[in-house]
Protein backbone atom coordinates (compact mmCIF):
# COMPACT_ATOMS: atom_id res chain seq x y z
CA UNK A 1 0.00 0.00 0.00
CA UNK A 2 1.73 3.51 -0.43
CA UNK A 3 1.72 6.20 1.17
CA UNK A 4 -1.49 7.90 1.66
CA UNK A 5 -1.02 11.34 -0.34
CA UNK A 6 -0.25 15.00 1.40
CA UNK A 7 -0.34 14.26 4.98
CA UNK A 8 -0.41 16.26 7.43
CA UNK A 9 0.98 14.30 10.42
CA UNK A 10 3.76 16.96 11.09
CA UNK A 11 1.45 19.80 11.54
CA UNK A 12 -1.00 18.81 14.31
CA UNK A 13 0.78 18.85 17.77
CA UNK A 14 -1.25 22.31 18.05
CA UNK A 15 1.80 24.49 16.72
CA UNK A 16 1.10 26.79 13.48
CA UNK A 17 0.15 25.32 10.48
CA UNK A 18 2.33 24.14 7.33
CA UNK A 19 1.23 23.37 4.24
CA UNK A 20 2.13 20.41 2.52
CA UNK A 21 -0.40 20.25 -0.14
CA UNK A 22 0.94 19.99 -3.87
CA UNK A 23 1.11 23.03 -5.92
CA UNK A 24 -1.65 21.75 -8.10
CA UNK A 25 -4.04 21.31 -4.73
CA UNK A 26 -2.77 24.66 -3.60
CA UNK A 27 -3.92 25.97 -6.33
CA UNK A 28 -7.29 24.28 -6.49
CA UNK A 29 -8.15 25.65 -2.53
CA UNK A 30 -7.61 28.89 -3.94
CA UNK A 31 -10.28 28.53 -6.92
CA UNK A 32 -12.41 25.85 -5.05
CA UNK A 33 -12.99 26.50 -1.64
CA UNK A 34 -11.81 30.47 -1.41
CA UNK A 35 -8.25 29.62 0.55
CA UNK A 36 -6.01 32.51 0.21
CA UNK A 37 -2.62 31.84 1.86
CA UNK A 38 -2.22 35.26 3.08
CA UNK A 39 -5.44 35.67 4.76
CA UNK A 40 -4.97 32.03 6.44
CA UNK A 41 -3.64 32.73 9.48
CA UNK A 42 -5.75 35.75 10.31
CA UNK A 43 -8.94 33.82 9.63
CA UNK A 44 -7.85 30.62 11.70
CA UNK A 45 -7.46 33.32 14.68
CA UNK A 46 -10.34 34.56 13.93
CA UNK A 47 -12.59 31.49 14.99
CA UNK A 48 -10.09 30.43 17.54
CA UNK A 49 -10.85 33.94 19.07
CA UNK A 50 -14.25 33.05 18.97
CA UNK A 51 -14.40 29.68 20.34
CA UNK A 52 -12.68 31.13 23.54
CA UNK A 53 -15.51 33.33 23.90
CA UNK A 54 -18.12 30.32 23.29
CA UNK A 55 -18.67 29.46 26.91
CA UNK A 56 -20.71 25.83 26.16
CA UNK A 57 -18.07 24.39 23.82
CA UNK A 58 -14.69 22.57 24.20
CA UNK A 59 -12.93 22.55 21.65
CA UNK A 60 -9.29 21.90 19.75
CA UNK A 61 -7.85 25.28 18.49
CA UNK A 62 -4.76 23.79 17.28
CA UNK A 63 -4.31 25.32 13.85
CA UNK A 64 -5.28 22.02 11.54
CA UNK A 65 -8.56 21.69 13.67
CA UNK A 66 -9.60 25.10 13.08
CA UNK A 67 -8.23 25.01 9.08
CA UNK A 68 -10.02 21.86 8.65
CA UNK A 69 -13.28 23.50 9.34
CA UNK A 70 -12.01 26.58 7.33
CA UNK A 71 -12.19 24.35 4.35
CA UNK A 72 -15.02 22.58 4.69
CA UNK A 73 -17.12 25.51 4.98
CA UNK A 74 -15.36 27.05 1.70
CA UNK A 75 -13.79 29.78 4.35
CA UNK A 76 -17.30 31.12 5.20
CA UNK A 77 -16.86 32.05 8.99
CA UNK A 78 -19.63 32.13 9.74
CA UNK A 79 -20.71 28.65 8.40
CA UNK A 80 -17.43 28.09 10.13
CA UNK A 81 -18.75 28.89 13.52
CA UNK A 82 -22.28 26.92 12.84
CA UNK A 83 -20.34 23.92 11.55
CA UNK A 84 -17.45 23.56 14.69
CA UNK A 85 -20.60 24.24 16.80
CA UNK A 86 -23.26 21.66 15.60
CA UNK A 87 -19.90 18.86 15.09
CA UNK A 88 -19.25 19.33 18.82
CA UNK A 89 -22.82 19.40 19.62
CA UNK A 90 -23.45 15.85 18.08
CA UNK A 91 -20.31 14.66 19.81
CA UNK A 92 -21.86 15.30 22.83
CA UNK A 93 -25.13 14.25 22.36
CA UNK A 94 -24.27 10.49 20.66
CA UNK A 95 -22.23 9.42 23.14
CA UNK A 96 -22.96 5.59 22.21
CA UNK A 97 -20.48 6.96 19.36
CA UNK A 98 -18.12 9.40 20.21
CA UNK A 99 -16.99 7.58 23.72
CA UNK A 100 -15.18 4.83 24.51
CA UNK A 101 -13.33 4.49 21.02
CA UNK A 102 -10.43 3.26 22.48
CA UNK A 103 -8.88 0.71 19.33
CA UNK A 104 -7.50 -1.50 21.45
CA UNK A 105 -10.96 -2.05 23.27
CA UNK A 106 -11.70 -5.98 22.04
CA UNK A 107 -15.41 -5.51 20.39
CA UNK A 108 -14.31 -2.32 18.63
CA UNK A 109 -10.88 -3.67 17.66
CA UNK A 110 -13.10 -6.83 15.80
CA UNK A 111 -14.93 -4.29 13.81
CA UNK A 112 -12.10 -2.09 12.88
CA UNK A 113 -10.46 -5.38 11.16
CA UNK A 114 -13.73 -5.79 8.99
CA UNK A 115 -12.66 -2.76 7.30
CA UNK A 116 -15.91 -0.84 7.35
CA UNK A 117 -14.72 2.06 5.83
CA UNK A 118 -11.07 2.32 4.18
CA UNK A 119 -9.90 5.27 2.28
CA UNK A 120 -8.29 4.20 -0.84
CA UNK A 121 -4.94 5.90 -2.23
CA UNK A 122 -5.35 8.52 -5.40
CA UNK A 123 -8.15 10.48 -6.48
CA UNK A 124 -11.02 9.79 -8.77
CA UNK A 125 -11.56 11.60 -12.33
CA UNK A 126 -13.31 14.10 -10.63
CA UNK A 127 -10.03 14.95 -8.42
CA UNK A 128 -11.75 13.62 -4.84
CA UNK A 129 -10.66 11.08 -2.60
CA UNK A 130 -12.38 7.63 -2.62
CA UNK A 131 -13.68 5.41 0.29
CA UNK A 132 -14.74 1.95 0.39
CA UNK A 133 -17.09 1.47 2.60
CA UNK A 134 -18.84 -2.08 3.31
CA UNK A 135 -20.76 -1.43 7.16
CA UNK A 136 -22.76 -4.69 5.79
CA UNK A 137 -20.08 -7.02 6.66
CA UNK A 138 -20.25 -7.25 10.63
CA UNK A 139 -21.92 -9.66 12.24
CA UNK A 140 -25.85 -8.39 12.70
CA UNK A 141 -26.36 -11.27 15.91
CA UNK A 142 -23.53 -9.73 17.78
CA UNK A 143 -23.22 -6.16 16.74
CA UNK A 144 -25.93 -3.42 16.25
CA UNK A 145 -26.09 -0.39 13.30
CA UNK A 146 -24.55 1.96 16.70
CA UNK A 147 -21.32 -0.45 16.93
CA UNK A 148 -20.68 -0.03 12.99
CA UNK A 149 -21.14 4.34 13.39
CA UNK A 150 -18.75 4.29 15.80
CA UNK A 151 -16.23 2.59 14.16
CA UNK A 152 -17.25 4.45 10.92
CA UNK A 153 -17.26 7.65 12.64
CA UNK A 154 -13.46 6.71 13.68
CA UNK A 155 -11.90 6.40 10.73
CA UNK A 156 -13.35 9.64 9.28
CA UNK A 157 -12.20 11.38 12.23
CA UNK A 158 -8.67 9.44 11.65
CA UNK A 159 -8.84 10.46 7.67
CA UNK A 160 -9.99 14.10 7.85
CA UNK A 161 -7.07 14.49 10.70
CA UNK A 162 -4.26 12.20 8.76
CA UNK A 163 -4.99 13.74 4.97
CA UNK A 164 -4.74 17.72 4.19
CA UNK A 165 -6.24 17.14 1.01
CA UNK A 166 -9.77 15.64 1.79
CA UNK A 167 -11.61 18.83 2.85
CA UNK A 168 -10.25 20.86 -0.39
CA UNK A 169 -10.72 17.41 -2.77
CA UNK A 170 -14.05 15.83 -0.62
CA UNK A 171 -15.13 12.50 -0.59
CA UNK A 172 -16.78 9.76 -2.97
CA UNK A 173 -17.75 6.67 -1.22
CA UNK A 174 -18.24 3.08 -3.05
CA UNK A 175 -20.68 1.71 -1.04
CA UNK A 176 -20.65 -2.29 -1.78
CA UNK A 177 -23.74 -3.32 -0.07
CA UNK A 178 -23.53 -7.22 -0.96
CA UNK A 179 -23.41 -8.35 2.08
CA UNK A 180 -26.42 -6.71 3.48
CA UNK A 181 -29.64 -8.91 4.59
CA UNK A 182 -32.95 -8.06 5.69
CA UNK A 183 -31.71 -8.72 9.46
CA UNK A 184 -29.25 -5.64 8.96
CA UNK A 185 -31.95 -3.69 7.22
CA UNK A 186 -34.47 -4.50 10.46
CA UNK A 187 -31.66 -2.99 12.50
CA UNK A 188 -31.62 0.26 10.98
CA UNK A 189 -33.85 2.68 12.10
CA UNK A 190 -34.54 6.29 10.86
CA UNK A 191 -34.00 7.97 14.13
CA UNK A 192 -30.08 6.47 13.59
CA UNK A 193 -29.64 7.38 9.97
CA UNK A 194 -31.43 11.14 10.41
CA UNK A 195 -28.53 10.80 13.12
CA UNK A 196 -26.19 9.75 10.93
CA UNK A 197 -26.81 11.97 7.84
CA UNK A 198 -27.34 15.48 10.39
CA UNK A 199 -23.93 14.52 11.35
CA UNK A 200 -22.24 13.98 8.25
CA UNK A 201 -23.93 16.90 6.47
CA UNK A 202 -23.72 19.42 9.05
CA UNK A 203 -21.04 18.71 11.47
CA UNK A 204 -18.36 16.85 9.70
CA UNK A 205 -16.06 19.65 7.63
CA UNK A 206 -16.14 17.22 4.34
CA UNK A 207 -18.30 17.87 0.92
CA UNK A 208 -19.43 14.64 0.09
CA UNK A 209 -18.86 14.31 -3.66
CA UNK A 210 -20.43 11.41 -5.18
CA UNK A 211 -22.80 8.13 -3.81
CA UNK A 212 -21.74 5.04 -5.63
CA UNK A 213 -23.49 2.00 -4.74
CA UNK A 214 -22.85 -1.97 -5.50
CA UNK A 215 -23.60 -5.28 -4.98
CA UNK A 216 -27.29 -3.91 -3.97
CA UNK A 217 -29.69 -6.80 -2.84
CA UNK A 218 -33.17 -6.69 -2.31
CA UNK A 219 -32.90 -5.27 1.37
CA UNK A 220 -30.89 -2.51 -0.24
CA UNK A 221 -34.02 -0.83 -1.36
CA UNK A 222 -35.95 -0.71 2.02
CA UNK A 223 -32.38 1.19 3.94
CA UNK A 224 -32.24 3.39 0.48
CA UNK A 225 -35.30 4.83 0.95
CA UNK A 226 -35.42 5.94 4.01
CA UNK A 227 -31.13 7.48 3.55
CA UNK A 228 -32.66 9.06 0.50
CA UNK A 229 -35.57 10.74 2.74
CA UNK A 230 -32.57 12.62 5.15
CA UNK A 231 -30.93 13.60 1.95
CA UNK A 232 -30.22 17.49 0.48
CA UNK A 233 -31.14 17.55 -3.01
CA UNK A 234 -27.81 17.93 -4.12
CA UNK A 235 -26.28 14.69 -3.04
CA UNK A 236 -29.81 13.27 -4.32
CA UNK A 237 -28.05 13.91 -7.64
CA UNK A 238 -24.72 12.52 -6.55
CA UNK A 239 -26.00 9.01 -6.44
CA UNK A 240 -25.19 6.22 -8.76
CA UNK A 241 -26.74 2.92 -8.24
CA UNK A 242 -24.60 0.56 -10.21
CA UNK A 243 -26.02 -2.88 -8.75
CA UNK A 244 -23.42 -5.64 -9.86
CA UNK A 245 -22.36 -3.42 -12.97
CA UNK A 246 -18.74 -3.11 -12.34
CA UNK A 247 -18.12 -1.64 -15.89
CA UNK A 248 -20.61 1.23 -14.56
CA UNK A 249 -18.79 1.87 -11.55
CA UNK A 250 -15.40 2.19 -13.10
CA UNK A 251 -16.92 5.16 -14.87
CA UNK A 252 -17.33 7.02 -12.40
CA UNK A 253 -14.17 5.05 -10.50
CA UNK A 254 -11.59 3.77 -12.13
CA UNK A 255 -9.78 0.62 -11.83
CA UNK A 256 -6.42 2.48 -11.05
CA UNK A 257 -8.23 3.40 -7.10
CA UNK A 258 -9.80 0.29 -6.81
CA UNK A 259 -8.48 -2.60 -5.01
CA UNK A 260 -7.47 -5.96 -6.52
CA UNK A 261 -10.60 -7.69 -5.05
CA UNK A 262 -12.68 -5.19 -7.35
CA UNK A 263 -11.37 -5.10 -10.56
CA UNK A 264 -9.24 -2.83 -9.52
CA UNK A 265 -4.68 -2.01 -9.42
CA UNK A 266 -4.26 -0.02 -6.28
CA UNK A 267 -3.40 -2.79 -3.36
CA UNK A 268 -5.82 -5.52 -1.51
CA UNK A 269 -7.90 -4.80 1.15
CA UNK A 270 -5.87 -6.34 3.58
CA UNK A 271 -3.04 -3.74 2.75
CA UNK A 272 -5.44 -1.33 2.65
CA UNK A 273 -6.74 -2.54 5.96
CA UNK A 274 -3.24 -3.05 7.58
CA UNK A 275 -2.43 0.82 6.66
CA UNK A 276 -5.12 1.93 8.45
CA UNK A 277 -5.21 -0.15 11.43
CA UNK A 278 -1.39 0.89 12.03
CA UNK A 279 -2.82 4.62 11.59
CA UNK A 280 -5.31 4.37 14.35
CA UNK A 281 -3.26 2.46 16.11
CA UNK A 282 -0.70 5.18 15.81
CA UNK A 283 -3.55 8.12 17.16
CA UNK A 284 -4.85 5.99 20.32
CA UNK A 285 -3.85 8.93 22.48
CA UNK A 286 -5.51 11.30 20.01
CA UNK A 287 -8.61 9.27 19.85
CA UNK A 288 -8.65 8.68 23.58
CA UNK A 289 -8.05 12.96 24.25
CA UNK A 290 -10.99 13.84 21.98
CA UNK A 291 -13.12 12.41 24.02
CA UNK A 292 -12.80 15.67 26.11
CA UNK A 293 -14.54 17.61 23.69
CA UNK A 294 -17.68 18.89 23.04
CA UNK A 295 -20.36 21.00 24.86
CA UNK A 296 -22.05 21.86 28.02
CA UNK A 297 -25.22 22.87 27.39
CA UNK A 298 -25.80 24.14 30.40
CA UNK A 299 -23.29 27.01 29.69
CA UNK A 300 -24.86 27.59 25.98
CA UNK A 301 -26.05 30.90 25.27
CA UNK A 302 -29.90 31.14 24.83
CA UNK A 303 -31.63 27.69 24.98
CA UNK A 304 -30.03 25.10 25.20
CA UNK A 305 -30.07 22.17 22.47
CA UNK A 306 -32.05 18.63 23.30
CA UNK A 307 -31.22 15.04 21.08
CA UNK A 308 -35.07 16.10 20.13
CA UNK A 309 -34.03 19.39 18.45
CA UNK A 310 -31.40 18.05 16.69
CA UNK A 311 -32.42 14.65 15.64
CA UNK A 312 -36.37 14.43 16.50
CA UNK A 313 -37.78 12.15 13.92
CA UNK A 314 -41.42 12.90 12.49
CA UNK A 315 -43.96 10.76 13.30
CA UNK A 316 -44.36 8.91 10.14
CA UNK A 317 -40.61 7.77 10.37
CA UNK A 318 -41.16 6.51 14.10
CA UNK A 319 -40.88 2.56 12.67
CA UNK A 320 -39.00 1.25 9.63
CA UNK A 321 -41.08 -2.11 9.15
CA UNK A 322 -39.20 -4.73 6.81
CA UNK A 323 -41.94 -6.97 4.92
C-alpha cells in the first residue's frame, strides 16, 4: 500500500500550520474552496478567538482543527462557527459513538479489522478522494447499526485528521452493499440514519462528492429509501446505483483506485486494511483525548439544544417495518 497522499501528520501537535499540499491542490483551494494563503492565518485566529468566547463548547484550536473547518465551509466564517458548533454538539449528544473508542478495546478492535470504511490511495476523475465502505459485513447477531457508526465515525475522524487534502478534494464513497440482509436492514432505524446523515452533512467539515453503490440486494431498497428521505437535493443527484455493474462503476471510479478484489490495481484490502489499522493504532492517544470535547449545554447561550431538536424524527418515520 503507499503512502497515503499530502499528509499532514507533522502539523498537528497544536503548533502553526504548514502546508504540505501539492502546488496543483494549492492551487485548487484557492479557486475551489476560497483559501487565500495570506489571509490564512488571520482567519484561523479569527474562529479560535471566537471559540474562547463560546462558553458551552470545548474545543481543539490547534491550527489544523480550526483550518479543517475553514475548508469545509469554503472559508465562510460564519458557516465556520455553525459547523465547529453543531460537530461538537453531536459529539456530545451520541455518546454511544463518540466515547469509549479506544482501538485497542476488544469488540471495537473486531470491527475495525472488517474494514468498514477504508480510504483508498489517489483520487477519482473528478479529483476527490475515494472510500470503500462495506458497514454490511459485521456480524448483525452480535453487533448493532450503533457499533458499525462508531467505528465508521473513527476512521473519518482518523482520515480528515491524517490527509490535508480531503476537505479541499471531498469524498466519494463506493458503497458495496452485498453483504447486506434483511436482518441488517431490520436494524436500521430512521432515528439512527437522520442521526447519521445530520452529522455527516452538518457537522463533519467534508463535501461529500459522489454516492456510488454496489452489490445492492433486495434489502438494499428498504435502507435506500429511508437514507434518500434525510438527503439534500444535491447529493440526491450525486447518487449512482450501479447494482453488480462493475463496468458502470469504473466510470465514475476507475480501476487504477480500486483494489485488486474489485477489478481494480491499487493494493488488496488487507493492505489497505493493515495501513489503516497501524494509523489508528498510531492516534490511540488522540482518539482517547478527543473524548474531552464537546459542549455543556448548560453554559450555551440562549436555549439550550435537546437530542429532540437536533435529531427528532417525524412521526411517520417513528418505525422502519421490513416486509
Amino acid at each position: 500500500m503507499k503512502a497515503q497522499a499530502s499528509s499532514c501528520r507533522g502539523t498537528m501537535g497544536g503548533g502553526e500550520y504548514v502546508c504540505t499540499l501539492s502546488e496543483e491542490l494549492q492551487q485548487r483551494a484557492k479557486e475551489e474552496i476560497n483559501e487565500d494563503p495570506e489571509r490564512r492565518a488571520q482567519d484561523i485566529e479569527h474562529i479560535r478567538d471566537w471559540l474562547k468566547h463560546q462558553p458551552h463548547i470545548k474545543a481543539r484550536t490547534d491550527d489544523w482543527t480550526i483550518l479543517r473547518f475553514l475548508r469545509g465551509c469554503k472559508f465562510s466564517l460564519e458557516r465556520t462557527k455553525e459547523k465547529l458548533d453543531m460537530y461538537y454538539t453531536c459529539k456530545t449528544l451520541c455518546p454511544e459513538w463518540y466515547k469509549n473508542r479506544d482501538p485497542q478495546d476488544k469488540k471495537l478492535r473486531s470491527i475495525l479489522e472488517l474494514g468498514l470504511f477504508l480510504p483508498l490511495h489517489g483520487l477519482s476523475p473528478h479529483g476527490t478522494r475515494v472510500v470503500l465502505a462495506r458497514p454490511a459485513l459485521r456480524d448483525p447477531n452480535t453487533t448493532d447499526m450503533n457499533d458499525a457508526t462508531q467505528a465508521i465515525l473513527l476512521m473519518v475522524d482518523v482520515l480528515l485528521a491524517e490527509d490535508e487534502s480531503v476537505a479541499i478534494t471531498g469524498v466519494e464513497l463506493v458503497m458495496d452493499a452485498g453483504a447486506m440482509t434483511f436482518q441488517h436492514a431490520a436494524q436500521l432505524n430512521p432515528t439512527i440514519i437522520k442521526k447519521a446523515s445530520i452529522i455527516m452533512q452538518e457537522g463533519y467539515p467534508v463535501r461529500p462528492k459522489g454516492l456510488n453503490y454496489i452489490n445492492t440486494p433486495a434489502a438494499f431498497d428498504t435502507v435506500f429509501n429511508i437514507f434518500k428521505s434525510f438527503m439534500k437535493e444535491k447529493m440526491k443527484r450525486r447518487v449512482h446505483i450501479h447494482g453488480s455493474d462493475l463496468e458502470s462503476l469504473y466510470k465514475e471510479v476507475p480501476k487504477e483506485v480500486l483494489p485488486v478484489e474489485y477489478g481494480g490495481t491499487n493494493g488488496t484490502i488487507e493492505e489497505i486494511k493493515k495501513y489503516w489499522l497501524d494509523r489508528v493504532d498510531a492516534r490511540r492517544d488522540w482518539l482517547l483525548d478527543d473524548e474531552n470535547y464537546g459542549v455543556d449545554e448548560s453554559k450555551r447561550p440562549g436555549k439550550a439544544k435537546t437530542s429532540a431538536d437536533l435529531f427528532g424524527i417525524e412521526g411517520s418515520f417513528r418505525k422502519l417495518t421490513v416486509d
